[in-house]
N, C-alpha and C. Protein backbone atom coordinates (compact mmCIF):
# COMPACT_ATOMS: atom_id res chain seq x y z
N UNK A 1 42.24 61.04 -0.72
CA UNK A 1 42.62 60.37 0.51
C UNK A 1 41.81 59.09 0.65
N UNK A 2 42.65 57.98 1.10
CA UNK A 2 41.71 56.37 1.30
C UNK A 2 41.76 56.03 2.36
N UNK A 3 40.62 55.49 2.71
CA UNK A 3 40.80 55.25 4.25
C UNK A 3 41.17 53.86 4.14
N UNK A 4 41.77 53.12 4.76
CA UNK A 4 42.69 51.89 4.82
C UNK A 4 41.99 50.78 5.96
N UNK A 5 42.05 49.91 5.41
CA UNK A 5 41.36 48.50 6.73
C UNK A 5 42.15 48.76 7.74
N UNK A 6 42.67 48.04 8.91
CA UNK A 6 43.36 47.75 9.77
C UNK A 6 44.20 47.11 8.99
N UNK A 7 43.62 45.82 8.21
CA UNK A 7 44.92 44.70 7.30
C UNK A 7 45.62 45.46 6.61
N UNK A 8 45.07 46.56 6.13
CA UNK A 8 46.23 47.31 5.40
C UNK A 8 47.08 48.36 5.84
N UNK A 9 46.74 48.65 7.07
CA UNK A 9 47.38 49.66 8.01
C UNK A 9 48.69 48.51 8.87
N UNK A 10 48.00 46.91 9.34
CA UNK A 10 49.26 46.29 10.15
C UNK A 10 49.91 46.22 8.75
N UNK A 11 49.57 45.73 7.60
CA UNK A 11 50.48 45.22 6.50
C UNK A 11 51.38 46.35 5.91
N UNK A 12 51.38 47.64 6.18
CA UNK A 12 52.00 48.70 5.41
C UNK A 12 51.71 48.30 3.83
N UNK A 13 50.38 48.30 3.76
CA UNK A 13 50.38 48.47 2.09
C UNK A 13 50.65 50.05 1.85
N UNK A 14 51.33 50.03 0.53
CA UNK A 14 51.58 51.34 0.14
C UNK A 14 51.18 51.10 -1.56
N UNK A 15 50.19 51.72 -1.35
CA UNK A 15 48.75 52.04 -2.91
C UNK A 15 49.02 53.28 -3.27
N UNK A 16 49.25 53.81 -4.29
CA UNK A 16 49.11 54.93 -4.73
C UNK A 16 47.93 54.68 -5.82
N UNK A 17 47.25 56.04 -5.26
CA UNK A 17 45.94 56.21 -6.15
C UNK A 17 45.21 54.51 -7.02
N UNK A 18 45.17 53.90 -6.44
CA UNK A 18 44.92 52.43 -6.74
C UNK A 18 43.32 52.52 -6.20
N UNK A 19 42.44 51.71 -7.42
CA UNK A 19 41.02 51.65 -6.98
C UNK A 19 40.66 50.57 -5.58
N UNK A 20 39.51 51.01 -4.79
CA UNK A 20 39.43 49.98 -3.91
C UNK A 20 39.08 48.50 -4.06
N UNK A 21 38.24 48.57 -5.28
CA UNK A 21 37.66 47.28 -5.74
C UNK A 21 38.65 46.23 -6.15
N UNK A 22 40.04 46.91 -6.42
CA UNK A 22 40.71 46.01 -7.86
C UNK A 22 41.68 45.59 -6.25
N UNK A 23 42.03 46.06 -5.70
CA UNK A 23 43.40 45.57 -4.16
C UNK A 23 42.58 44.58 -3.40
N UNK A 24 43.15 44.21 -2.88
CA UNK A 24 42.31 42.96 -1.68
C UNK A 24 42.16 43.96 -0.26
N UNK A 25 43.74 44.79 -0.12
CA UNK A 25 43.84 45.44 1.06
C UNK A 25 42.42 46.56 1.28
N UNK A 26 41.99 47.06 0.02
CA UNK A 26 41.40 48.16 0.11
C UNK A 26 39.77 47.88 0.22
N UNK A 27 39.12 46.85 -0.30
CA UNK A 27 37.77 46.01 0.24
C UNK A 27 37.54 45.78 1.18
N UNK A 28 36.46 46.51 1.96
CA UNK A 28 36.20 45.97 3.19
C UNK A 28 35.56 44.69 3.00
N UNK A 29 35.79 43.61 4.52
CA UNK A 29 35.28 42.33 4.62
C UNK A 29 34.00 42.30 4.20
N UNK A 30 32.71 43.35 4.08
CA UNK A 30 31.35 42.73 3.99
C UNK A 30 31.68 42.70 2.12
N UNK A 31 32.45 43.28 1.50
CA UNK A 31 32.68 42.92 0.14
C UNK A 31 33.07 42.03 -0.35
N UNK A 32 34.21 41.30 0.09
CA UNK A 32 34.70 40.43 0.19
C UNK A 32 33.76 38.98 0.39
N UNK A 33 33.40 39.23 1.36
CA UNK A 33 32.21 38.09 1.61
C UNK A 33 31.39 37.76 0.70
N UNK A 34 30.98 39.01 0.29
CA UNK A 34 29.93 39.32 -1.15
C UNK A 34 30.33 38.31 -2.11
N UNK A 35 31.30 38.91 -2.61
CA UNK A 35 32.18 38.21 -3.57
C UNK A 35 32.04 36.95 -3.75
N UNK A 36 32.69 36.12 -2.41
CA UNK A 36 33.16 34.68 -2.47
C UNK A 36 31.59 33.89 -2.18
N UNK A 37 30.66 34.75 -2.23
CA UNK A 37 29.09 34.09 -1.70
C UNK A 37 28.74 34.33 -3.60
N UNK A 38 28.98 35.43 -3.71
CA UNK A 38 28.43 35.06 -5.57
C UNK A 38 28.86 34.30 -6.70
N UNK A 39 30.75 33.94 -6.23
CA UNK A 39 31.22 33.13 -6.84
C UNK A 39 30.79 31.59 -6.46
N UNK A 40 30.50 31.55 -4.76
CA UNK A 40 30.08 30.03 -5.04
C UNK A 40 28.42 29.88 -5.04
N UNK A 41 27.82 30.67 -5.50
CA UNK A 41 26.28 30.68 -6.11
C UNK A 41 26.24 30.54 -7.20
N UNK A 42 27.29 31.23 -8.60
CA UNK A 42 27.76 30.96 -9.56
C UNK A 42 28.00 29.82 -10.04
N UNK A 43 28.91 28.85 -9.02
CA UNK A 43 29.39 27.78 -9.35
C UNK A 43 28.50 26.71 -9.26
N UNK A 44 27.51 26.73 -7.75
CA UNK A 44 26.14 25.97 -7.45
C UNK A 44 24.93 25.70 -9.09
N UNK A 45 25.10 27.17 -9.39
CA UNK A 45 24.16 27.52 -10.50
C UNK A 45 24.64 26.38 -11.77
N UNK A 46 26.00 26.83 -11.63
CA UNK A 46 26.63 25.90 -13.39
C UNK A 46 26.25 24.62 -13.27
N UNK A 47 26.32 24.24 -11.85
CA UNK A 47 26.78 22.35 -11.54
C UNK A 47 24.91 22.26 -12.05
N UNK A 48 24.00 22.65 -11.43
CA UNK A 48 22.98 22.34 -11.51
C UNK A 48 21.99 22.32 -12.61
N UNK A 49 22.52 23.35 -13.46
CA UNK A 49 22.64 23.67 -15.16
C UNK A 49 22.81 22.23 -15.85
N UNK A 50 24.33 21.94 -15.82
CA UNK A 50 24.97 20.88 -16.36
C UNK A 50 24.14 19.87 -15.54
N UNK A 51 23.66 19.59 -14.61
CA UNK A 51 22.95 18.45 -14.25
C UNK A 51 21.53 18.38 -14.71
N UNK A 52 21.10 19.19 -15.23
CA UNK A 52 19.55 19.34 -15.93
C UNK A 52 19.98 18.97 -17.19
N UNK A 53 21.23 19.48 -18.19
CA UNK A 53 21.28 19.09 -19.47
C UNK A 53 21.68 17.94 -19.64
N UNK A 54 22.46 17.43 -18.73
CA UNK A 54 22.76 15.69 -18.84
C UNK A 54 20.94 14.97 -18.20
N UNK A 55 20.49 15.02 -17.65
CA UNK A 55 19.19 14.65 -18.02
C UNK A 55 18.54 14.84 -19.11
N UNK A 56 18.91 15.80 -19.29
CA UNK A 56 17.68 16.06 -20.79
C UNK A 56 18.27 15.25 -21.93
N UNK A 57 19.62 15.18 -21.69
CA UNK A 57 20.29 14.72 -22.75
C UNK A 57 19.83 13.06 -22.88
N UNK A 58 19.48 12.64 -21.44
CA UNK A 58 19.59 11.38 -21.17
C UNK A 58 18.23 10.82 -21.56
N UNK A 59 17.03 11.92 -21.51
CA UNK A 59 15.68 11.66 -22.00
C UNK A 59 15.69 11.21 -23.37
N UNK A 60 16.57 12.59 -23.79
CA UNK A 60 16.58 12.45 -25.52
C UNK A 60 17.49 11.37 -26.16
N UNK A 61 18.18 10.64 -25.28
CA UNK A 61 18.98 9.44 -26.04
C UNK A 61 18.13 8.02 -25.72
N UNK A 62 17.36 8.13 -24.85
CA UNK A 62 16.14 7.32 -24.40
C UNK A 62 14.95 7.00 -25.60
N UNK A 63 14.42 8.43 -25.88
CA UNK A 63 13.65 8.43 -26.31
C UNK A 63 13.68 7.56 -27.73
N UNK A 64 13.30 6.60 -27.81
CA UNK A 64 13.48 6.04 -29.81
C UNK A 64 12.54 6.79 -30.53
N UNK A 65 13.58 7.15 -32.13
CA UNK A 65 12.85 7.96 -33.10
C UNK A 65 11.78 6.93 -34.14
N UNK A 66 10.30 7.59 -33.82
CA UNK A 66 9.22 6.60 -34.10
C UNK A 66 9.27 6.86 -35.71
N UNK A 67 8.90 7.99 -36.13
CA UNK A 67 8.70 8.24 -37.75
C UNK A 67 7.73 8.21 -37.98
N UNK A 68 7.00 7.96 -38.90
CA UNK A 68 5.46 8.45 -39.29
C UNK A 68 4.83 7.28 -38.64
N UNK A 69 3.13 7.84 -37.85
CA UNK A 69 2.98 7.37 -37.31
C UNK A 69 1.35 7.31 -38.14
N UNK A 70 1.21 7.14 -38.89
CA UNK A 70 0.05 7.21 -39.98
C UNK A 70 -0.25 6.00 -40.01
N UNK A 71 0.61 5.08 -40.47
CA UNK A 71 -0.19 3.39 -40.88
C UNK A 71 -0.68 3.01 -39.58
N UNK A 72 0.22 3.45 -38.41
CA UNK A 72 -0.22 2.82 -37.15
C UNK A 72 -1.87 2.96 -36.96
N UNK A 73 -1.66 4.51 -36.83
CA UNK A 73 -2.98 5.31 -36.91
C UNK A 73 -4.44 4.16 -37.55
N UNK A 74 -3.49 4.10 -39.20
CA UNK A 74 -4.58 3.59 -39.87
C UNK A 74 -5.10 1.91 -39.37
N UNK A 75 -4.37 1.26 -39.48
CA UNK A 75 -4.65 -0.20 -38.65
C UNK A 75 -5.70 -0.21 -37.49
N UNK A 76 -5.26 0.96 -36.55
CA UNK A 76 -5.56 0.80 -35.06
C UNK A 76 -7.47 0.62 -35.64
N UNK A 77 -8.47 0.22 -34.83
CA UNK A 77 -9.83 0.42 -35.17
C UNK A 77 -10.47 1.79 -34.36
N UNK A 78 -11.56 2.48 -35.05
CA UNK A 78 -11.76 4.02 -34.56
C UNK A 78 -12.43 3.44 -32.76
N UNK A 79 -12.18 4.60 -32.26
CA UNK A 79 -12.61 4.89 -30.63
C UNK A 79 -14.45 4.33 -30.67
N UNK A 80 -14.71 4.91 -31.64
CA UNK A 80 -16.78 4.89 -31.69
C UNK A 80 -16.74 3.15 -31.52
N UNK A 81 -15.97 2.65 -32.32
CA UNK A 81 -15.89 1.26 -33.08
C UNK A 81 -15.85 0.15 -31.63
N UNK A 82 -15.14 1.00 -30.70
CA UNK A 82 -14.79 0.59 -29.76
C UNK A 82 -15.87 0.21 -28.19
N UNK A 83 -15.97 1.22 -28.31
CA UNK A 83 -16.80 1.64 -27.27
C UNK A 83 -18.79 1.45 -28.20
N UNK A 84 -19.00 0.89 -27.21
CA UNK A 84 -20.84 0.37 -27.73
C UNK A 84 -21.50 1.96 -27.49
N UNK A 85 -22.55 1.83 -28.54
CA UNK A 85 -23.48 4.08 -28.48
C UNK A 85 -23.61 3.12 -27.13
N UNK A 86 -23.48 4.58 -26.38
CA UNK A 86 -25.04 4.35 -25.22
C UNK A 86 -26.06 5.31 -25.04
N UNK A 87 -27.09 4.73 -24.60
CA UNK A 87 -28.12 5.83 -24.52
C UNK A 87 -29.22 6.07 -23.25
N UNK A 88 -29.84 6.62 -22.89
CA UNK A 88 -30.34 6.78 -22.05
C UNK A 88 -31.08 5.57 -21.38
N UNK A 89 -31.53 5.15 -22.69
CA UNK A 89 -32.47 4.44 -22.14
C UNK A 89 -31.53 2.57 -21.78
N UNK A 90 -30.29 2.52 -22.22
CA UNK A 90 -29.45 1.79 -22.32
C UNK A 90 -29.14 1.28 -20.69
N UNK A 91 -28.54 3.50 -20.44
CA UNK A 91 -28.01 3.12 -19.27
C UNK A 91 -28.76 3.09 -17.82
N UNK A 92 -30.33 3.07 -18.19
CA UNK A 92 -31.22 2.68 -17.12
C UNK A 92 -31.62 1.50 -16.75
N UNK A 93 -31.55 0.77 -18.39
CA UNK A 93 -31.67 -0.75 -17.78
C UNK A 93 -30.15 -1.54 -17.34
N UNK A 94 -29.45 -0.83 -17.30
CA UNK A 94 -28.23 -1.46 -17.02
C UNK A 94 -27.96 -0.92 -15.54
N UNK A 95 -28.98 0.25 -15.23
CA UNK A 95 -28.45 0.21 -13.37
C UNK A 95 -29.71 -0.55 -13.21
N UNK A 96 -30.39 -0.95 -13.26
CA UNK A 96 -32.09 -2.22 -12.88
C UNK A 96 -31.20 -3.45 -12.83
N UNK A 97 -30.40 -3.70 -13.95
CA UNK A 97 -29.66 -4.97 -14.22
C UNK A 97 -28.80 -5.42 -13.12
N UNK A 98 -28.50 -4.49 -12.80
CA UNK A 98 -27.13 -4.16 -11.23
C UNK A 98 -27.67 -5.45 -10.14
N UNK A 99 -26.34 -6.01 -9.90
CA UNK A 99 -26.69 -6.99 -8.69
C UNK A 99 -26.48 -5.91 -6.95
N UNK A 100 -27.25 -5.72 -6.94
CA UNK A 100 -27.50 -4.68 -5.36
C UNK A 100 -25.93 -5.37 -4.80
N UNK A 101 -25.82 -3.66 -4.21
CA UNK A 101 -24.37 -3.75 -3.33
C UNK A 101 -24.58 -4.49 -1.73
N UNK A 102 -23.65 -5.33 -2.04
CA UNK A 102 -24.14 -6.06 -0.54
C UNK A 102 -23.64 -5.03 0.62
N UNK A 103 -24.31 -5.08 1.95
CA UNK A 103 -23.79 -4.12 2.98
C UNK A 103 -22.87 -4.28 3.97
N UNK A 104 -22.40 -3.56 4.83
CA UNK A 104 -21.40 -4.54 5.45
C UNK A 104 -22.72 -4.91 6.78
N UNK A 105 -22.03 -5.78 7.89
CA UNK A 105 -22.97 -7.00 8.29
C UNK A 105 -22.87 -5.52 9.58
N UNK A 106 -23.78 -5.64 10.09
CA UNK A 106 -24.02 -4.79 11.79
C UNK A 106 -23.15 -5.82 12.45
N UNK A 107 -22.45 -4.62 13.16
CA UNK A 107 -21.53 -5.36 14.51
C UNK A 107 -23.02 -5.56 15.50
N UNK A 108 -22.23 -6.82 16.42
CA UNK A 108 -22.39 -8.03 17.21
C UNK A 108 -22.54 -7.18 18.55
N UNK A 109 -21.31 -6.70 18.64
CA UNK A 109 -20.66 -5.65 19.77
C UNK A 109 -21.65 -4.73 19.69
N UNK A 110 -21.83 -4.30 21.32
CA UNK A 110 -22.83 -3.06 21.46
C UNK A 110 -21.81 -1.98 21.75
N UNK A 111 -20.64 -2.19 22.07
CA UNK A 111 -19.83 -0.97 21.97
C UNK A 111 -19.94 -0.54 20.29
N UNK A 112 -19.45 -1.27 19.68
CA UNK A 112 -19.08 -0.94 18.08
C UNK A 112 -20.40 -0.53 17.48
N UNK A 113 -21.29 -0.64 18.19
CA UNK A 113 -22.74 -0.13 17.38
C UNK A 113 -22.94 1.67 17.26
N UNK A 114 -23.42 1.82 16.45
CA UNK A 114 -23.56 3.63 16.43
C UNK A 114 -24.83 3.44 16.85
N UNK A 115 -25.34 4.76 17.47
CA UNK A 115 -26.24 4.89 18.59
C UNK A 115 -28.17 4.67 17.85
N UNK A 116 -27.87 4.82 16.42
CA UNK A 116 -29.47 4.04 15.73
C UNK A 116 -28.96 2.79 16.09
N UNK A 117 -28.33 2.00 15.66
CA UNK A 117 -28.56 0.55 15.87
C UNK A 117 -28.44 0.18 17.30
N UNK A 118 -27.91 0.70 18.50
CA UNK A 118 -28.28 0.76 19.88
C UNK A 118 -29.65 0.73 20.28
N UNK A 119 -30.09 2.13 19.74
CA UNK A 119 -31.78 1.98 19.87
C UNK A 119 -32.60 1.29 19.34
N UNK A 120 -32.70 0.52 18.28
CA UNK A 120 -33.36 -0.22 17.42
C UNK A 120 -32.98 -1.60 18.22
N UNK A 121 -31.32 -2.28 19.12
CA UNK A 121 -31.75 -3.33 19.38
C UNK A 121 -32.42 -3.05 20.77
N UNK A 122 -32.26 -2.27 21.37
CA UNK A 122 -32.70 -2.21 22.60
C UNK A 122 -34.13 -2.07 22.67
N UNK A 123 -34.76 -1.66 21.50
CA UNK A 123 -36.13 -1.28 21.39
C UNK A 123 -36.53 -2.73 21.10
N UNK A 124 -36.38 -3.45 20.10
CA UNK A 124 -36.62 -5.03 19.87
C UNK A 124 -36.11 -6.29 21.10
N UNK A 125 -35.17 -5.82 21.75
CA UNK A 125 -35.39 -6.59 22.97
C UNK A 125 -36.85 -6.41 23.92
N UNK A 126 -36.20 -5.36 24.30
CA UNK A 126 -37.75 -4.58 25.33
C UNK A 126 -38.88 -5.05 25.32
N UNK A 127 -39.18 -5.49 23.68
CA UNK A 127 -40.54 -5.95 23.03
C UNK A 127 -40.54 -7.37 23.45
N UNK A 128 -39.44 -7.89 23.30
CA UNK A 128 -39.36 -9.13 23.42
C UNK A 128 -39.52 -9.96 24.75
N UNK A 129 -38.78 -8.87 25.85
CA UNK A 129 -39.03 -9.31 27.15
C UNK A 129 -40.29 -9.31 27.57
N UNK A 130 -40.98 -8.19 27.05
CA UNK A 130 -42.47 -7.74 27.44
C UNK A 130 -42.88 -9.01 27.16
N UNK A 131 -43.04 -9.78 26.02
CA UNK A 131 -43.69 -10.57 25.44
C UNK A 131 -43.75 -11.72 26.17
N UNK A 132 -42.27 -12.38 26.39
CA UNK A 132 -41.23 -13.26 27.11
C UNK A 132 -42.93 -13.26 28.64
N UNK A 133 -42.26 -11.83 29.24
CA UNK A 133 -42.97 -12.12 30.98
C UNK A 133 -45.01 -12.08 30.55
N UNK A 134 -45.15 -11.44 29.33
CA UNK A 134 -46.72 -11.81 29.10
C UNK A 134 -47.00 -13.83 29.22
N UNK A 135 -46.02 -14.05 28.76
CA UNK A 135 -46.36 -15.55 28.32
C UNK A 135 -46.21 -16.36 30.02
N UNK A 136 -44.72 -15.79 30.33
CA UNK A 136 -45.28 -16.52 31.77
C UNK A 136 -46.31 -16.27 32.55
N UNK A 137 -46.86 -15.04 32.63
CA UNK A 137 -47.57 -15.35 33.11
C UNK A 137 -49.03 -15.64 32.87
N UNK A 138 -48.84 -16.16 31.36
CA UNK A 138 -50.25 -17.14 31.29
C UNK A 138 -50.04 -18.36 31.74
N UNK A 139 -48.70 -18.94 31.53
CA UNK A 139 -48.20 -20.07 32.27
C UNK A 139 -47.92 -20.41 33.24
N UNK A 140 -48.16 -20.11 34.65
CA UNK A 140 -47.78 -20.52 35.87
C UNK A 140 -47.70 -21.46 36.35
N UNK A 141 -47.81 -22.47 35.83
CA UNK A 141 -47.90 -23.67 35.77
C UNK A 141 -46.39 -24.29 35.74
N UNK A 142 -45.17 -24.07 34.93
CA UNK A 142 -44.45 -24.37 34.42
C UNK A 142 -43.85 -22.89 33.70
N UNK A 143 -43.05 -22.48 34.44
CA UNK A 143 -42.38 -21.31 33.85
C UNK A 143 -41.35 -21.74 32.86
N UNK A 144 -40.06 -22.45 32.77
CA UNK A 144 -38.92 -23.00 32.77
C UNK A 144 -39.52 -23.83 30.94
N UNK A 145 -40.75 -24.09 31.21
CA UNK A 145 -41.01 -24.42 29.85
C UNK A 145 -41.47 -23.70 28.68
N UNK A 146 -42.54 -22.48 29.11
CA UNK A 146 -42.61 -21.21 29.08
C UNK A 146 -41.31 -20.39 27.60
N UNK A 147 -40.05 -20.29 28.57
CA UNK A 147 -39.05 -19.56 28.70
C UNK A 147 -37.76 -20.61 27.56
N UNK A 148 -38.21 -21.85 27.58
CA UNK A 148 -37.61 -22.74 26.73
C UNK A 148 -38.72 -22.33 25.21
N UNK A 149 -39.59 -22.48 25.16
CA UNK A 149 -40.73 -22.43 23.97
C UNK A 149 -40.42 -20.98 23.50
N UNK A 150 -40.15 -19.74 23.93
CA UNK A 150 -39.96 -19.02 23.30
C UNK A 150 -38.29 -18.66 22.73
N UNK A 151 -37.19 -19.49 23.58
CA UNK A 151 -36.15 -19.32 23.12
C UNK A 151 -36.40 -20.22 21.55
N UNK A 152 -37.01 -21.13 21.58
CA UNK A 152 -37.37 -21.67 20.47
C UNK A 152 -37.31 -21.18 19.40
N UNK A 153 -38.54 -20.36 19.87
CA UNK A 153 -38.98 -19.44 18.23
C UNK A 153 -38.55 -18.23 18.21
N UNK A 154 -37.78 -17.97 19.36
CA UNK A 154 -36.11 -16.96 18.52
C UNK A 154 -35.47 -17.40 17.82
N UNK A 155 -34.96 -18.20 18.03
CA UNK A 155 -34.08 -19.19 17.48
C UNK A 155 -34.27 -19.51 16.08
N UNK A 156 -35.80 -19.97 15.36
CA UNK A 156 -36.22 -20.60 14.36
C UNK A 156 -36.35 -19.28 13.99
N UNK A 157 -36.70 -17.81 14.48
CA UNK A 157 -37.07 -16.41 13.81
C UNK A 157 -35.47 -15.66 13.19
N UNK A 158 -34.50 -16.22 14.05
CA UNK A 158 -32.82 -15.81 13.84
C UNK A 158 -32.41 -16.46 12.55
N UNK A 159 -32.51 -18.19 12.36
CA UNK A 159 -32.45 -18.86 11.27
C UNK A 159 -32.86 -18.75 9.66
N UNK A 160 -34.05 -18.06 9.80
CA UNK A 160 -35.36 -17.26 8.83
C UNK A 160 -34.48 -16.40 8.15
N UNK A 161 -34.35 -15.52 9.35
CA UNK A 161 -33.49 -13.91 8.77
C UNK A 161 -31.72 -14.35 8.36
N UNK A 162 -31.35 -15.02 9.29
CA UNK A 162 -29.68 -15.08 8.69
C UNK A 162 -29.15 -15.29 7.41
N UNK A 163 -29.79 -16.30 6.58
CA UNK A 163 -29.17 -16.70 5.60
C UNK A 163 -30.06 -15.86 4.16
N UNK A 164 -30.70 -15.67 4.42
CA UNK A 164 -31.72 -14.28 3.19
C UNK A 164 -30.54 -13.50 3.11
């Protein structure tokens, strides 16, 4: 006894002893589905096959046939020949020899400064002001000249350091 889809119950198929696999009527839909999902995985598979061997094919018609590659070999000059020995003691005077890596320049900006170079200028000002109000007041006389005389020799101390 077979139990029959609905499609084959509205269609009046009439099967005698007929397998379910080989009728359309007698496959249920999740088989069916099966089916038409392996045939077009099948077909995905071939295309992508044939698209790898037409590449390969396309490498190998690319590729030019070299042939013996011996005289080349022999001409070329050896690697040692090439390259100078080095040796220890070679490659020590050759980092002494080194022109020092220049650095990049300290930002200007006290935002852009990282917080050592914050403290280091703020510490060299500080010194400087100290110094700055020591001098006036040996000078009371004339502050304004004071305060000109030492912008001075900032100035001539900035000049010193910039271009070194």
């Amino acid at each position: 006894m077979h139990v029959f889809s609905t499609e084959c119950v509205k269609y009046q198929c009439n099967i005698v002893d007929a397998h379910p696999s080989t009728h359309s009527c007698l496959s249920p839909k999740k088989e069916k589905m099966k089916e038409r999902r392996d045939r077009w995985l099948n077909k995905i598979s071939s295309i992508k096959l044939a698209k790898e061997q037409q590449v390969a094919q396309a490498k190998r018609a690319a590729m030019p046939v070299v042939g013996d590659m011996r005289p080349l070999a022999d001409a070329l000059p050896e690697l040692c020949q090439l390259i100078p020995a080095t040796t220890r003691t070679s490659r020590k005077a050759s980092r002494k020899n080194r022109v020092p890596v220049k650095k990049k320049p300290e930002p200007t900006d006290f935002s852009l400064m990282k917080p050592a170079q914050k403290r280091k200028l703020l510490e060299s000002e500080t010194s400087r002001f100290s110094e700055a109000v020591k001098n006036l007041a040996h000078s009371k006389t004339n502050p304004l000249a004071a305060i000109g005389e030492h912008l001075r020799k900032r100035l001539k101390q900035e000049e010193e350091q910039g271009p070194s």
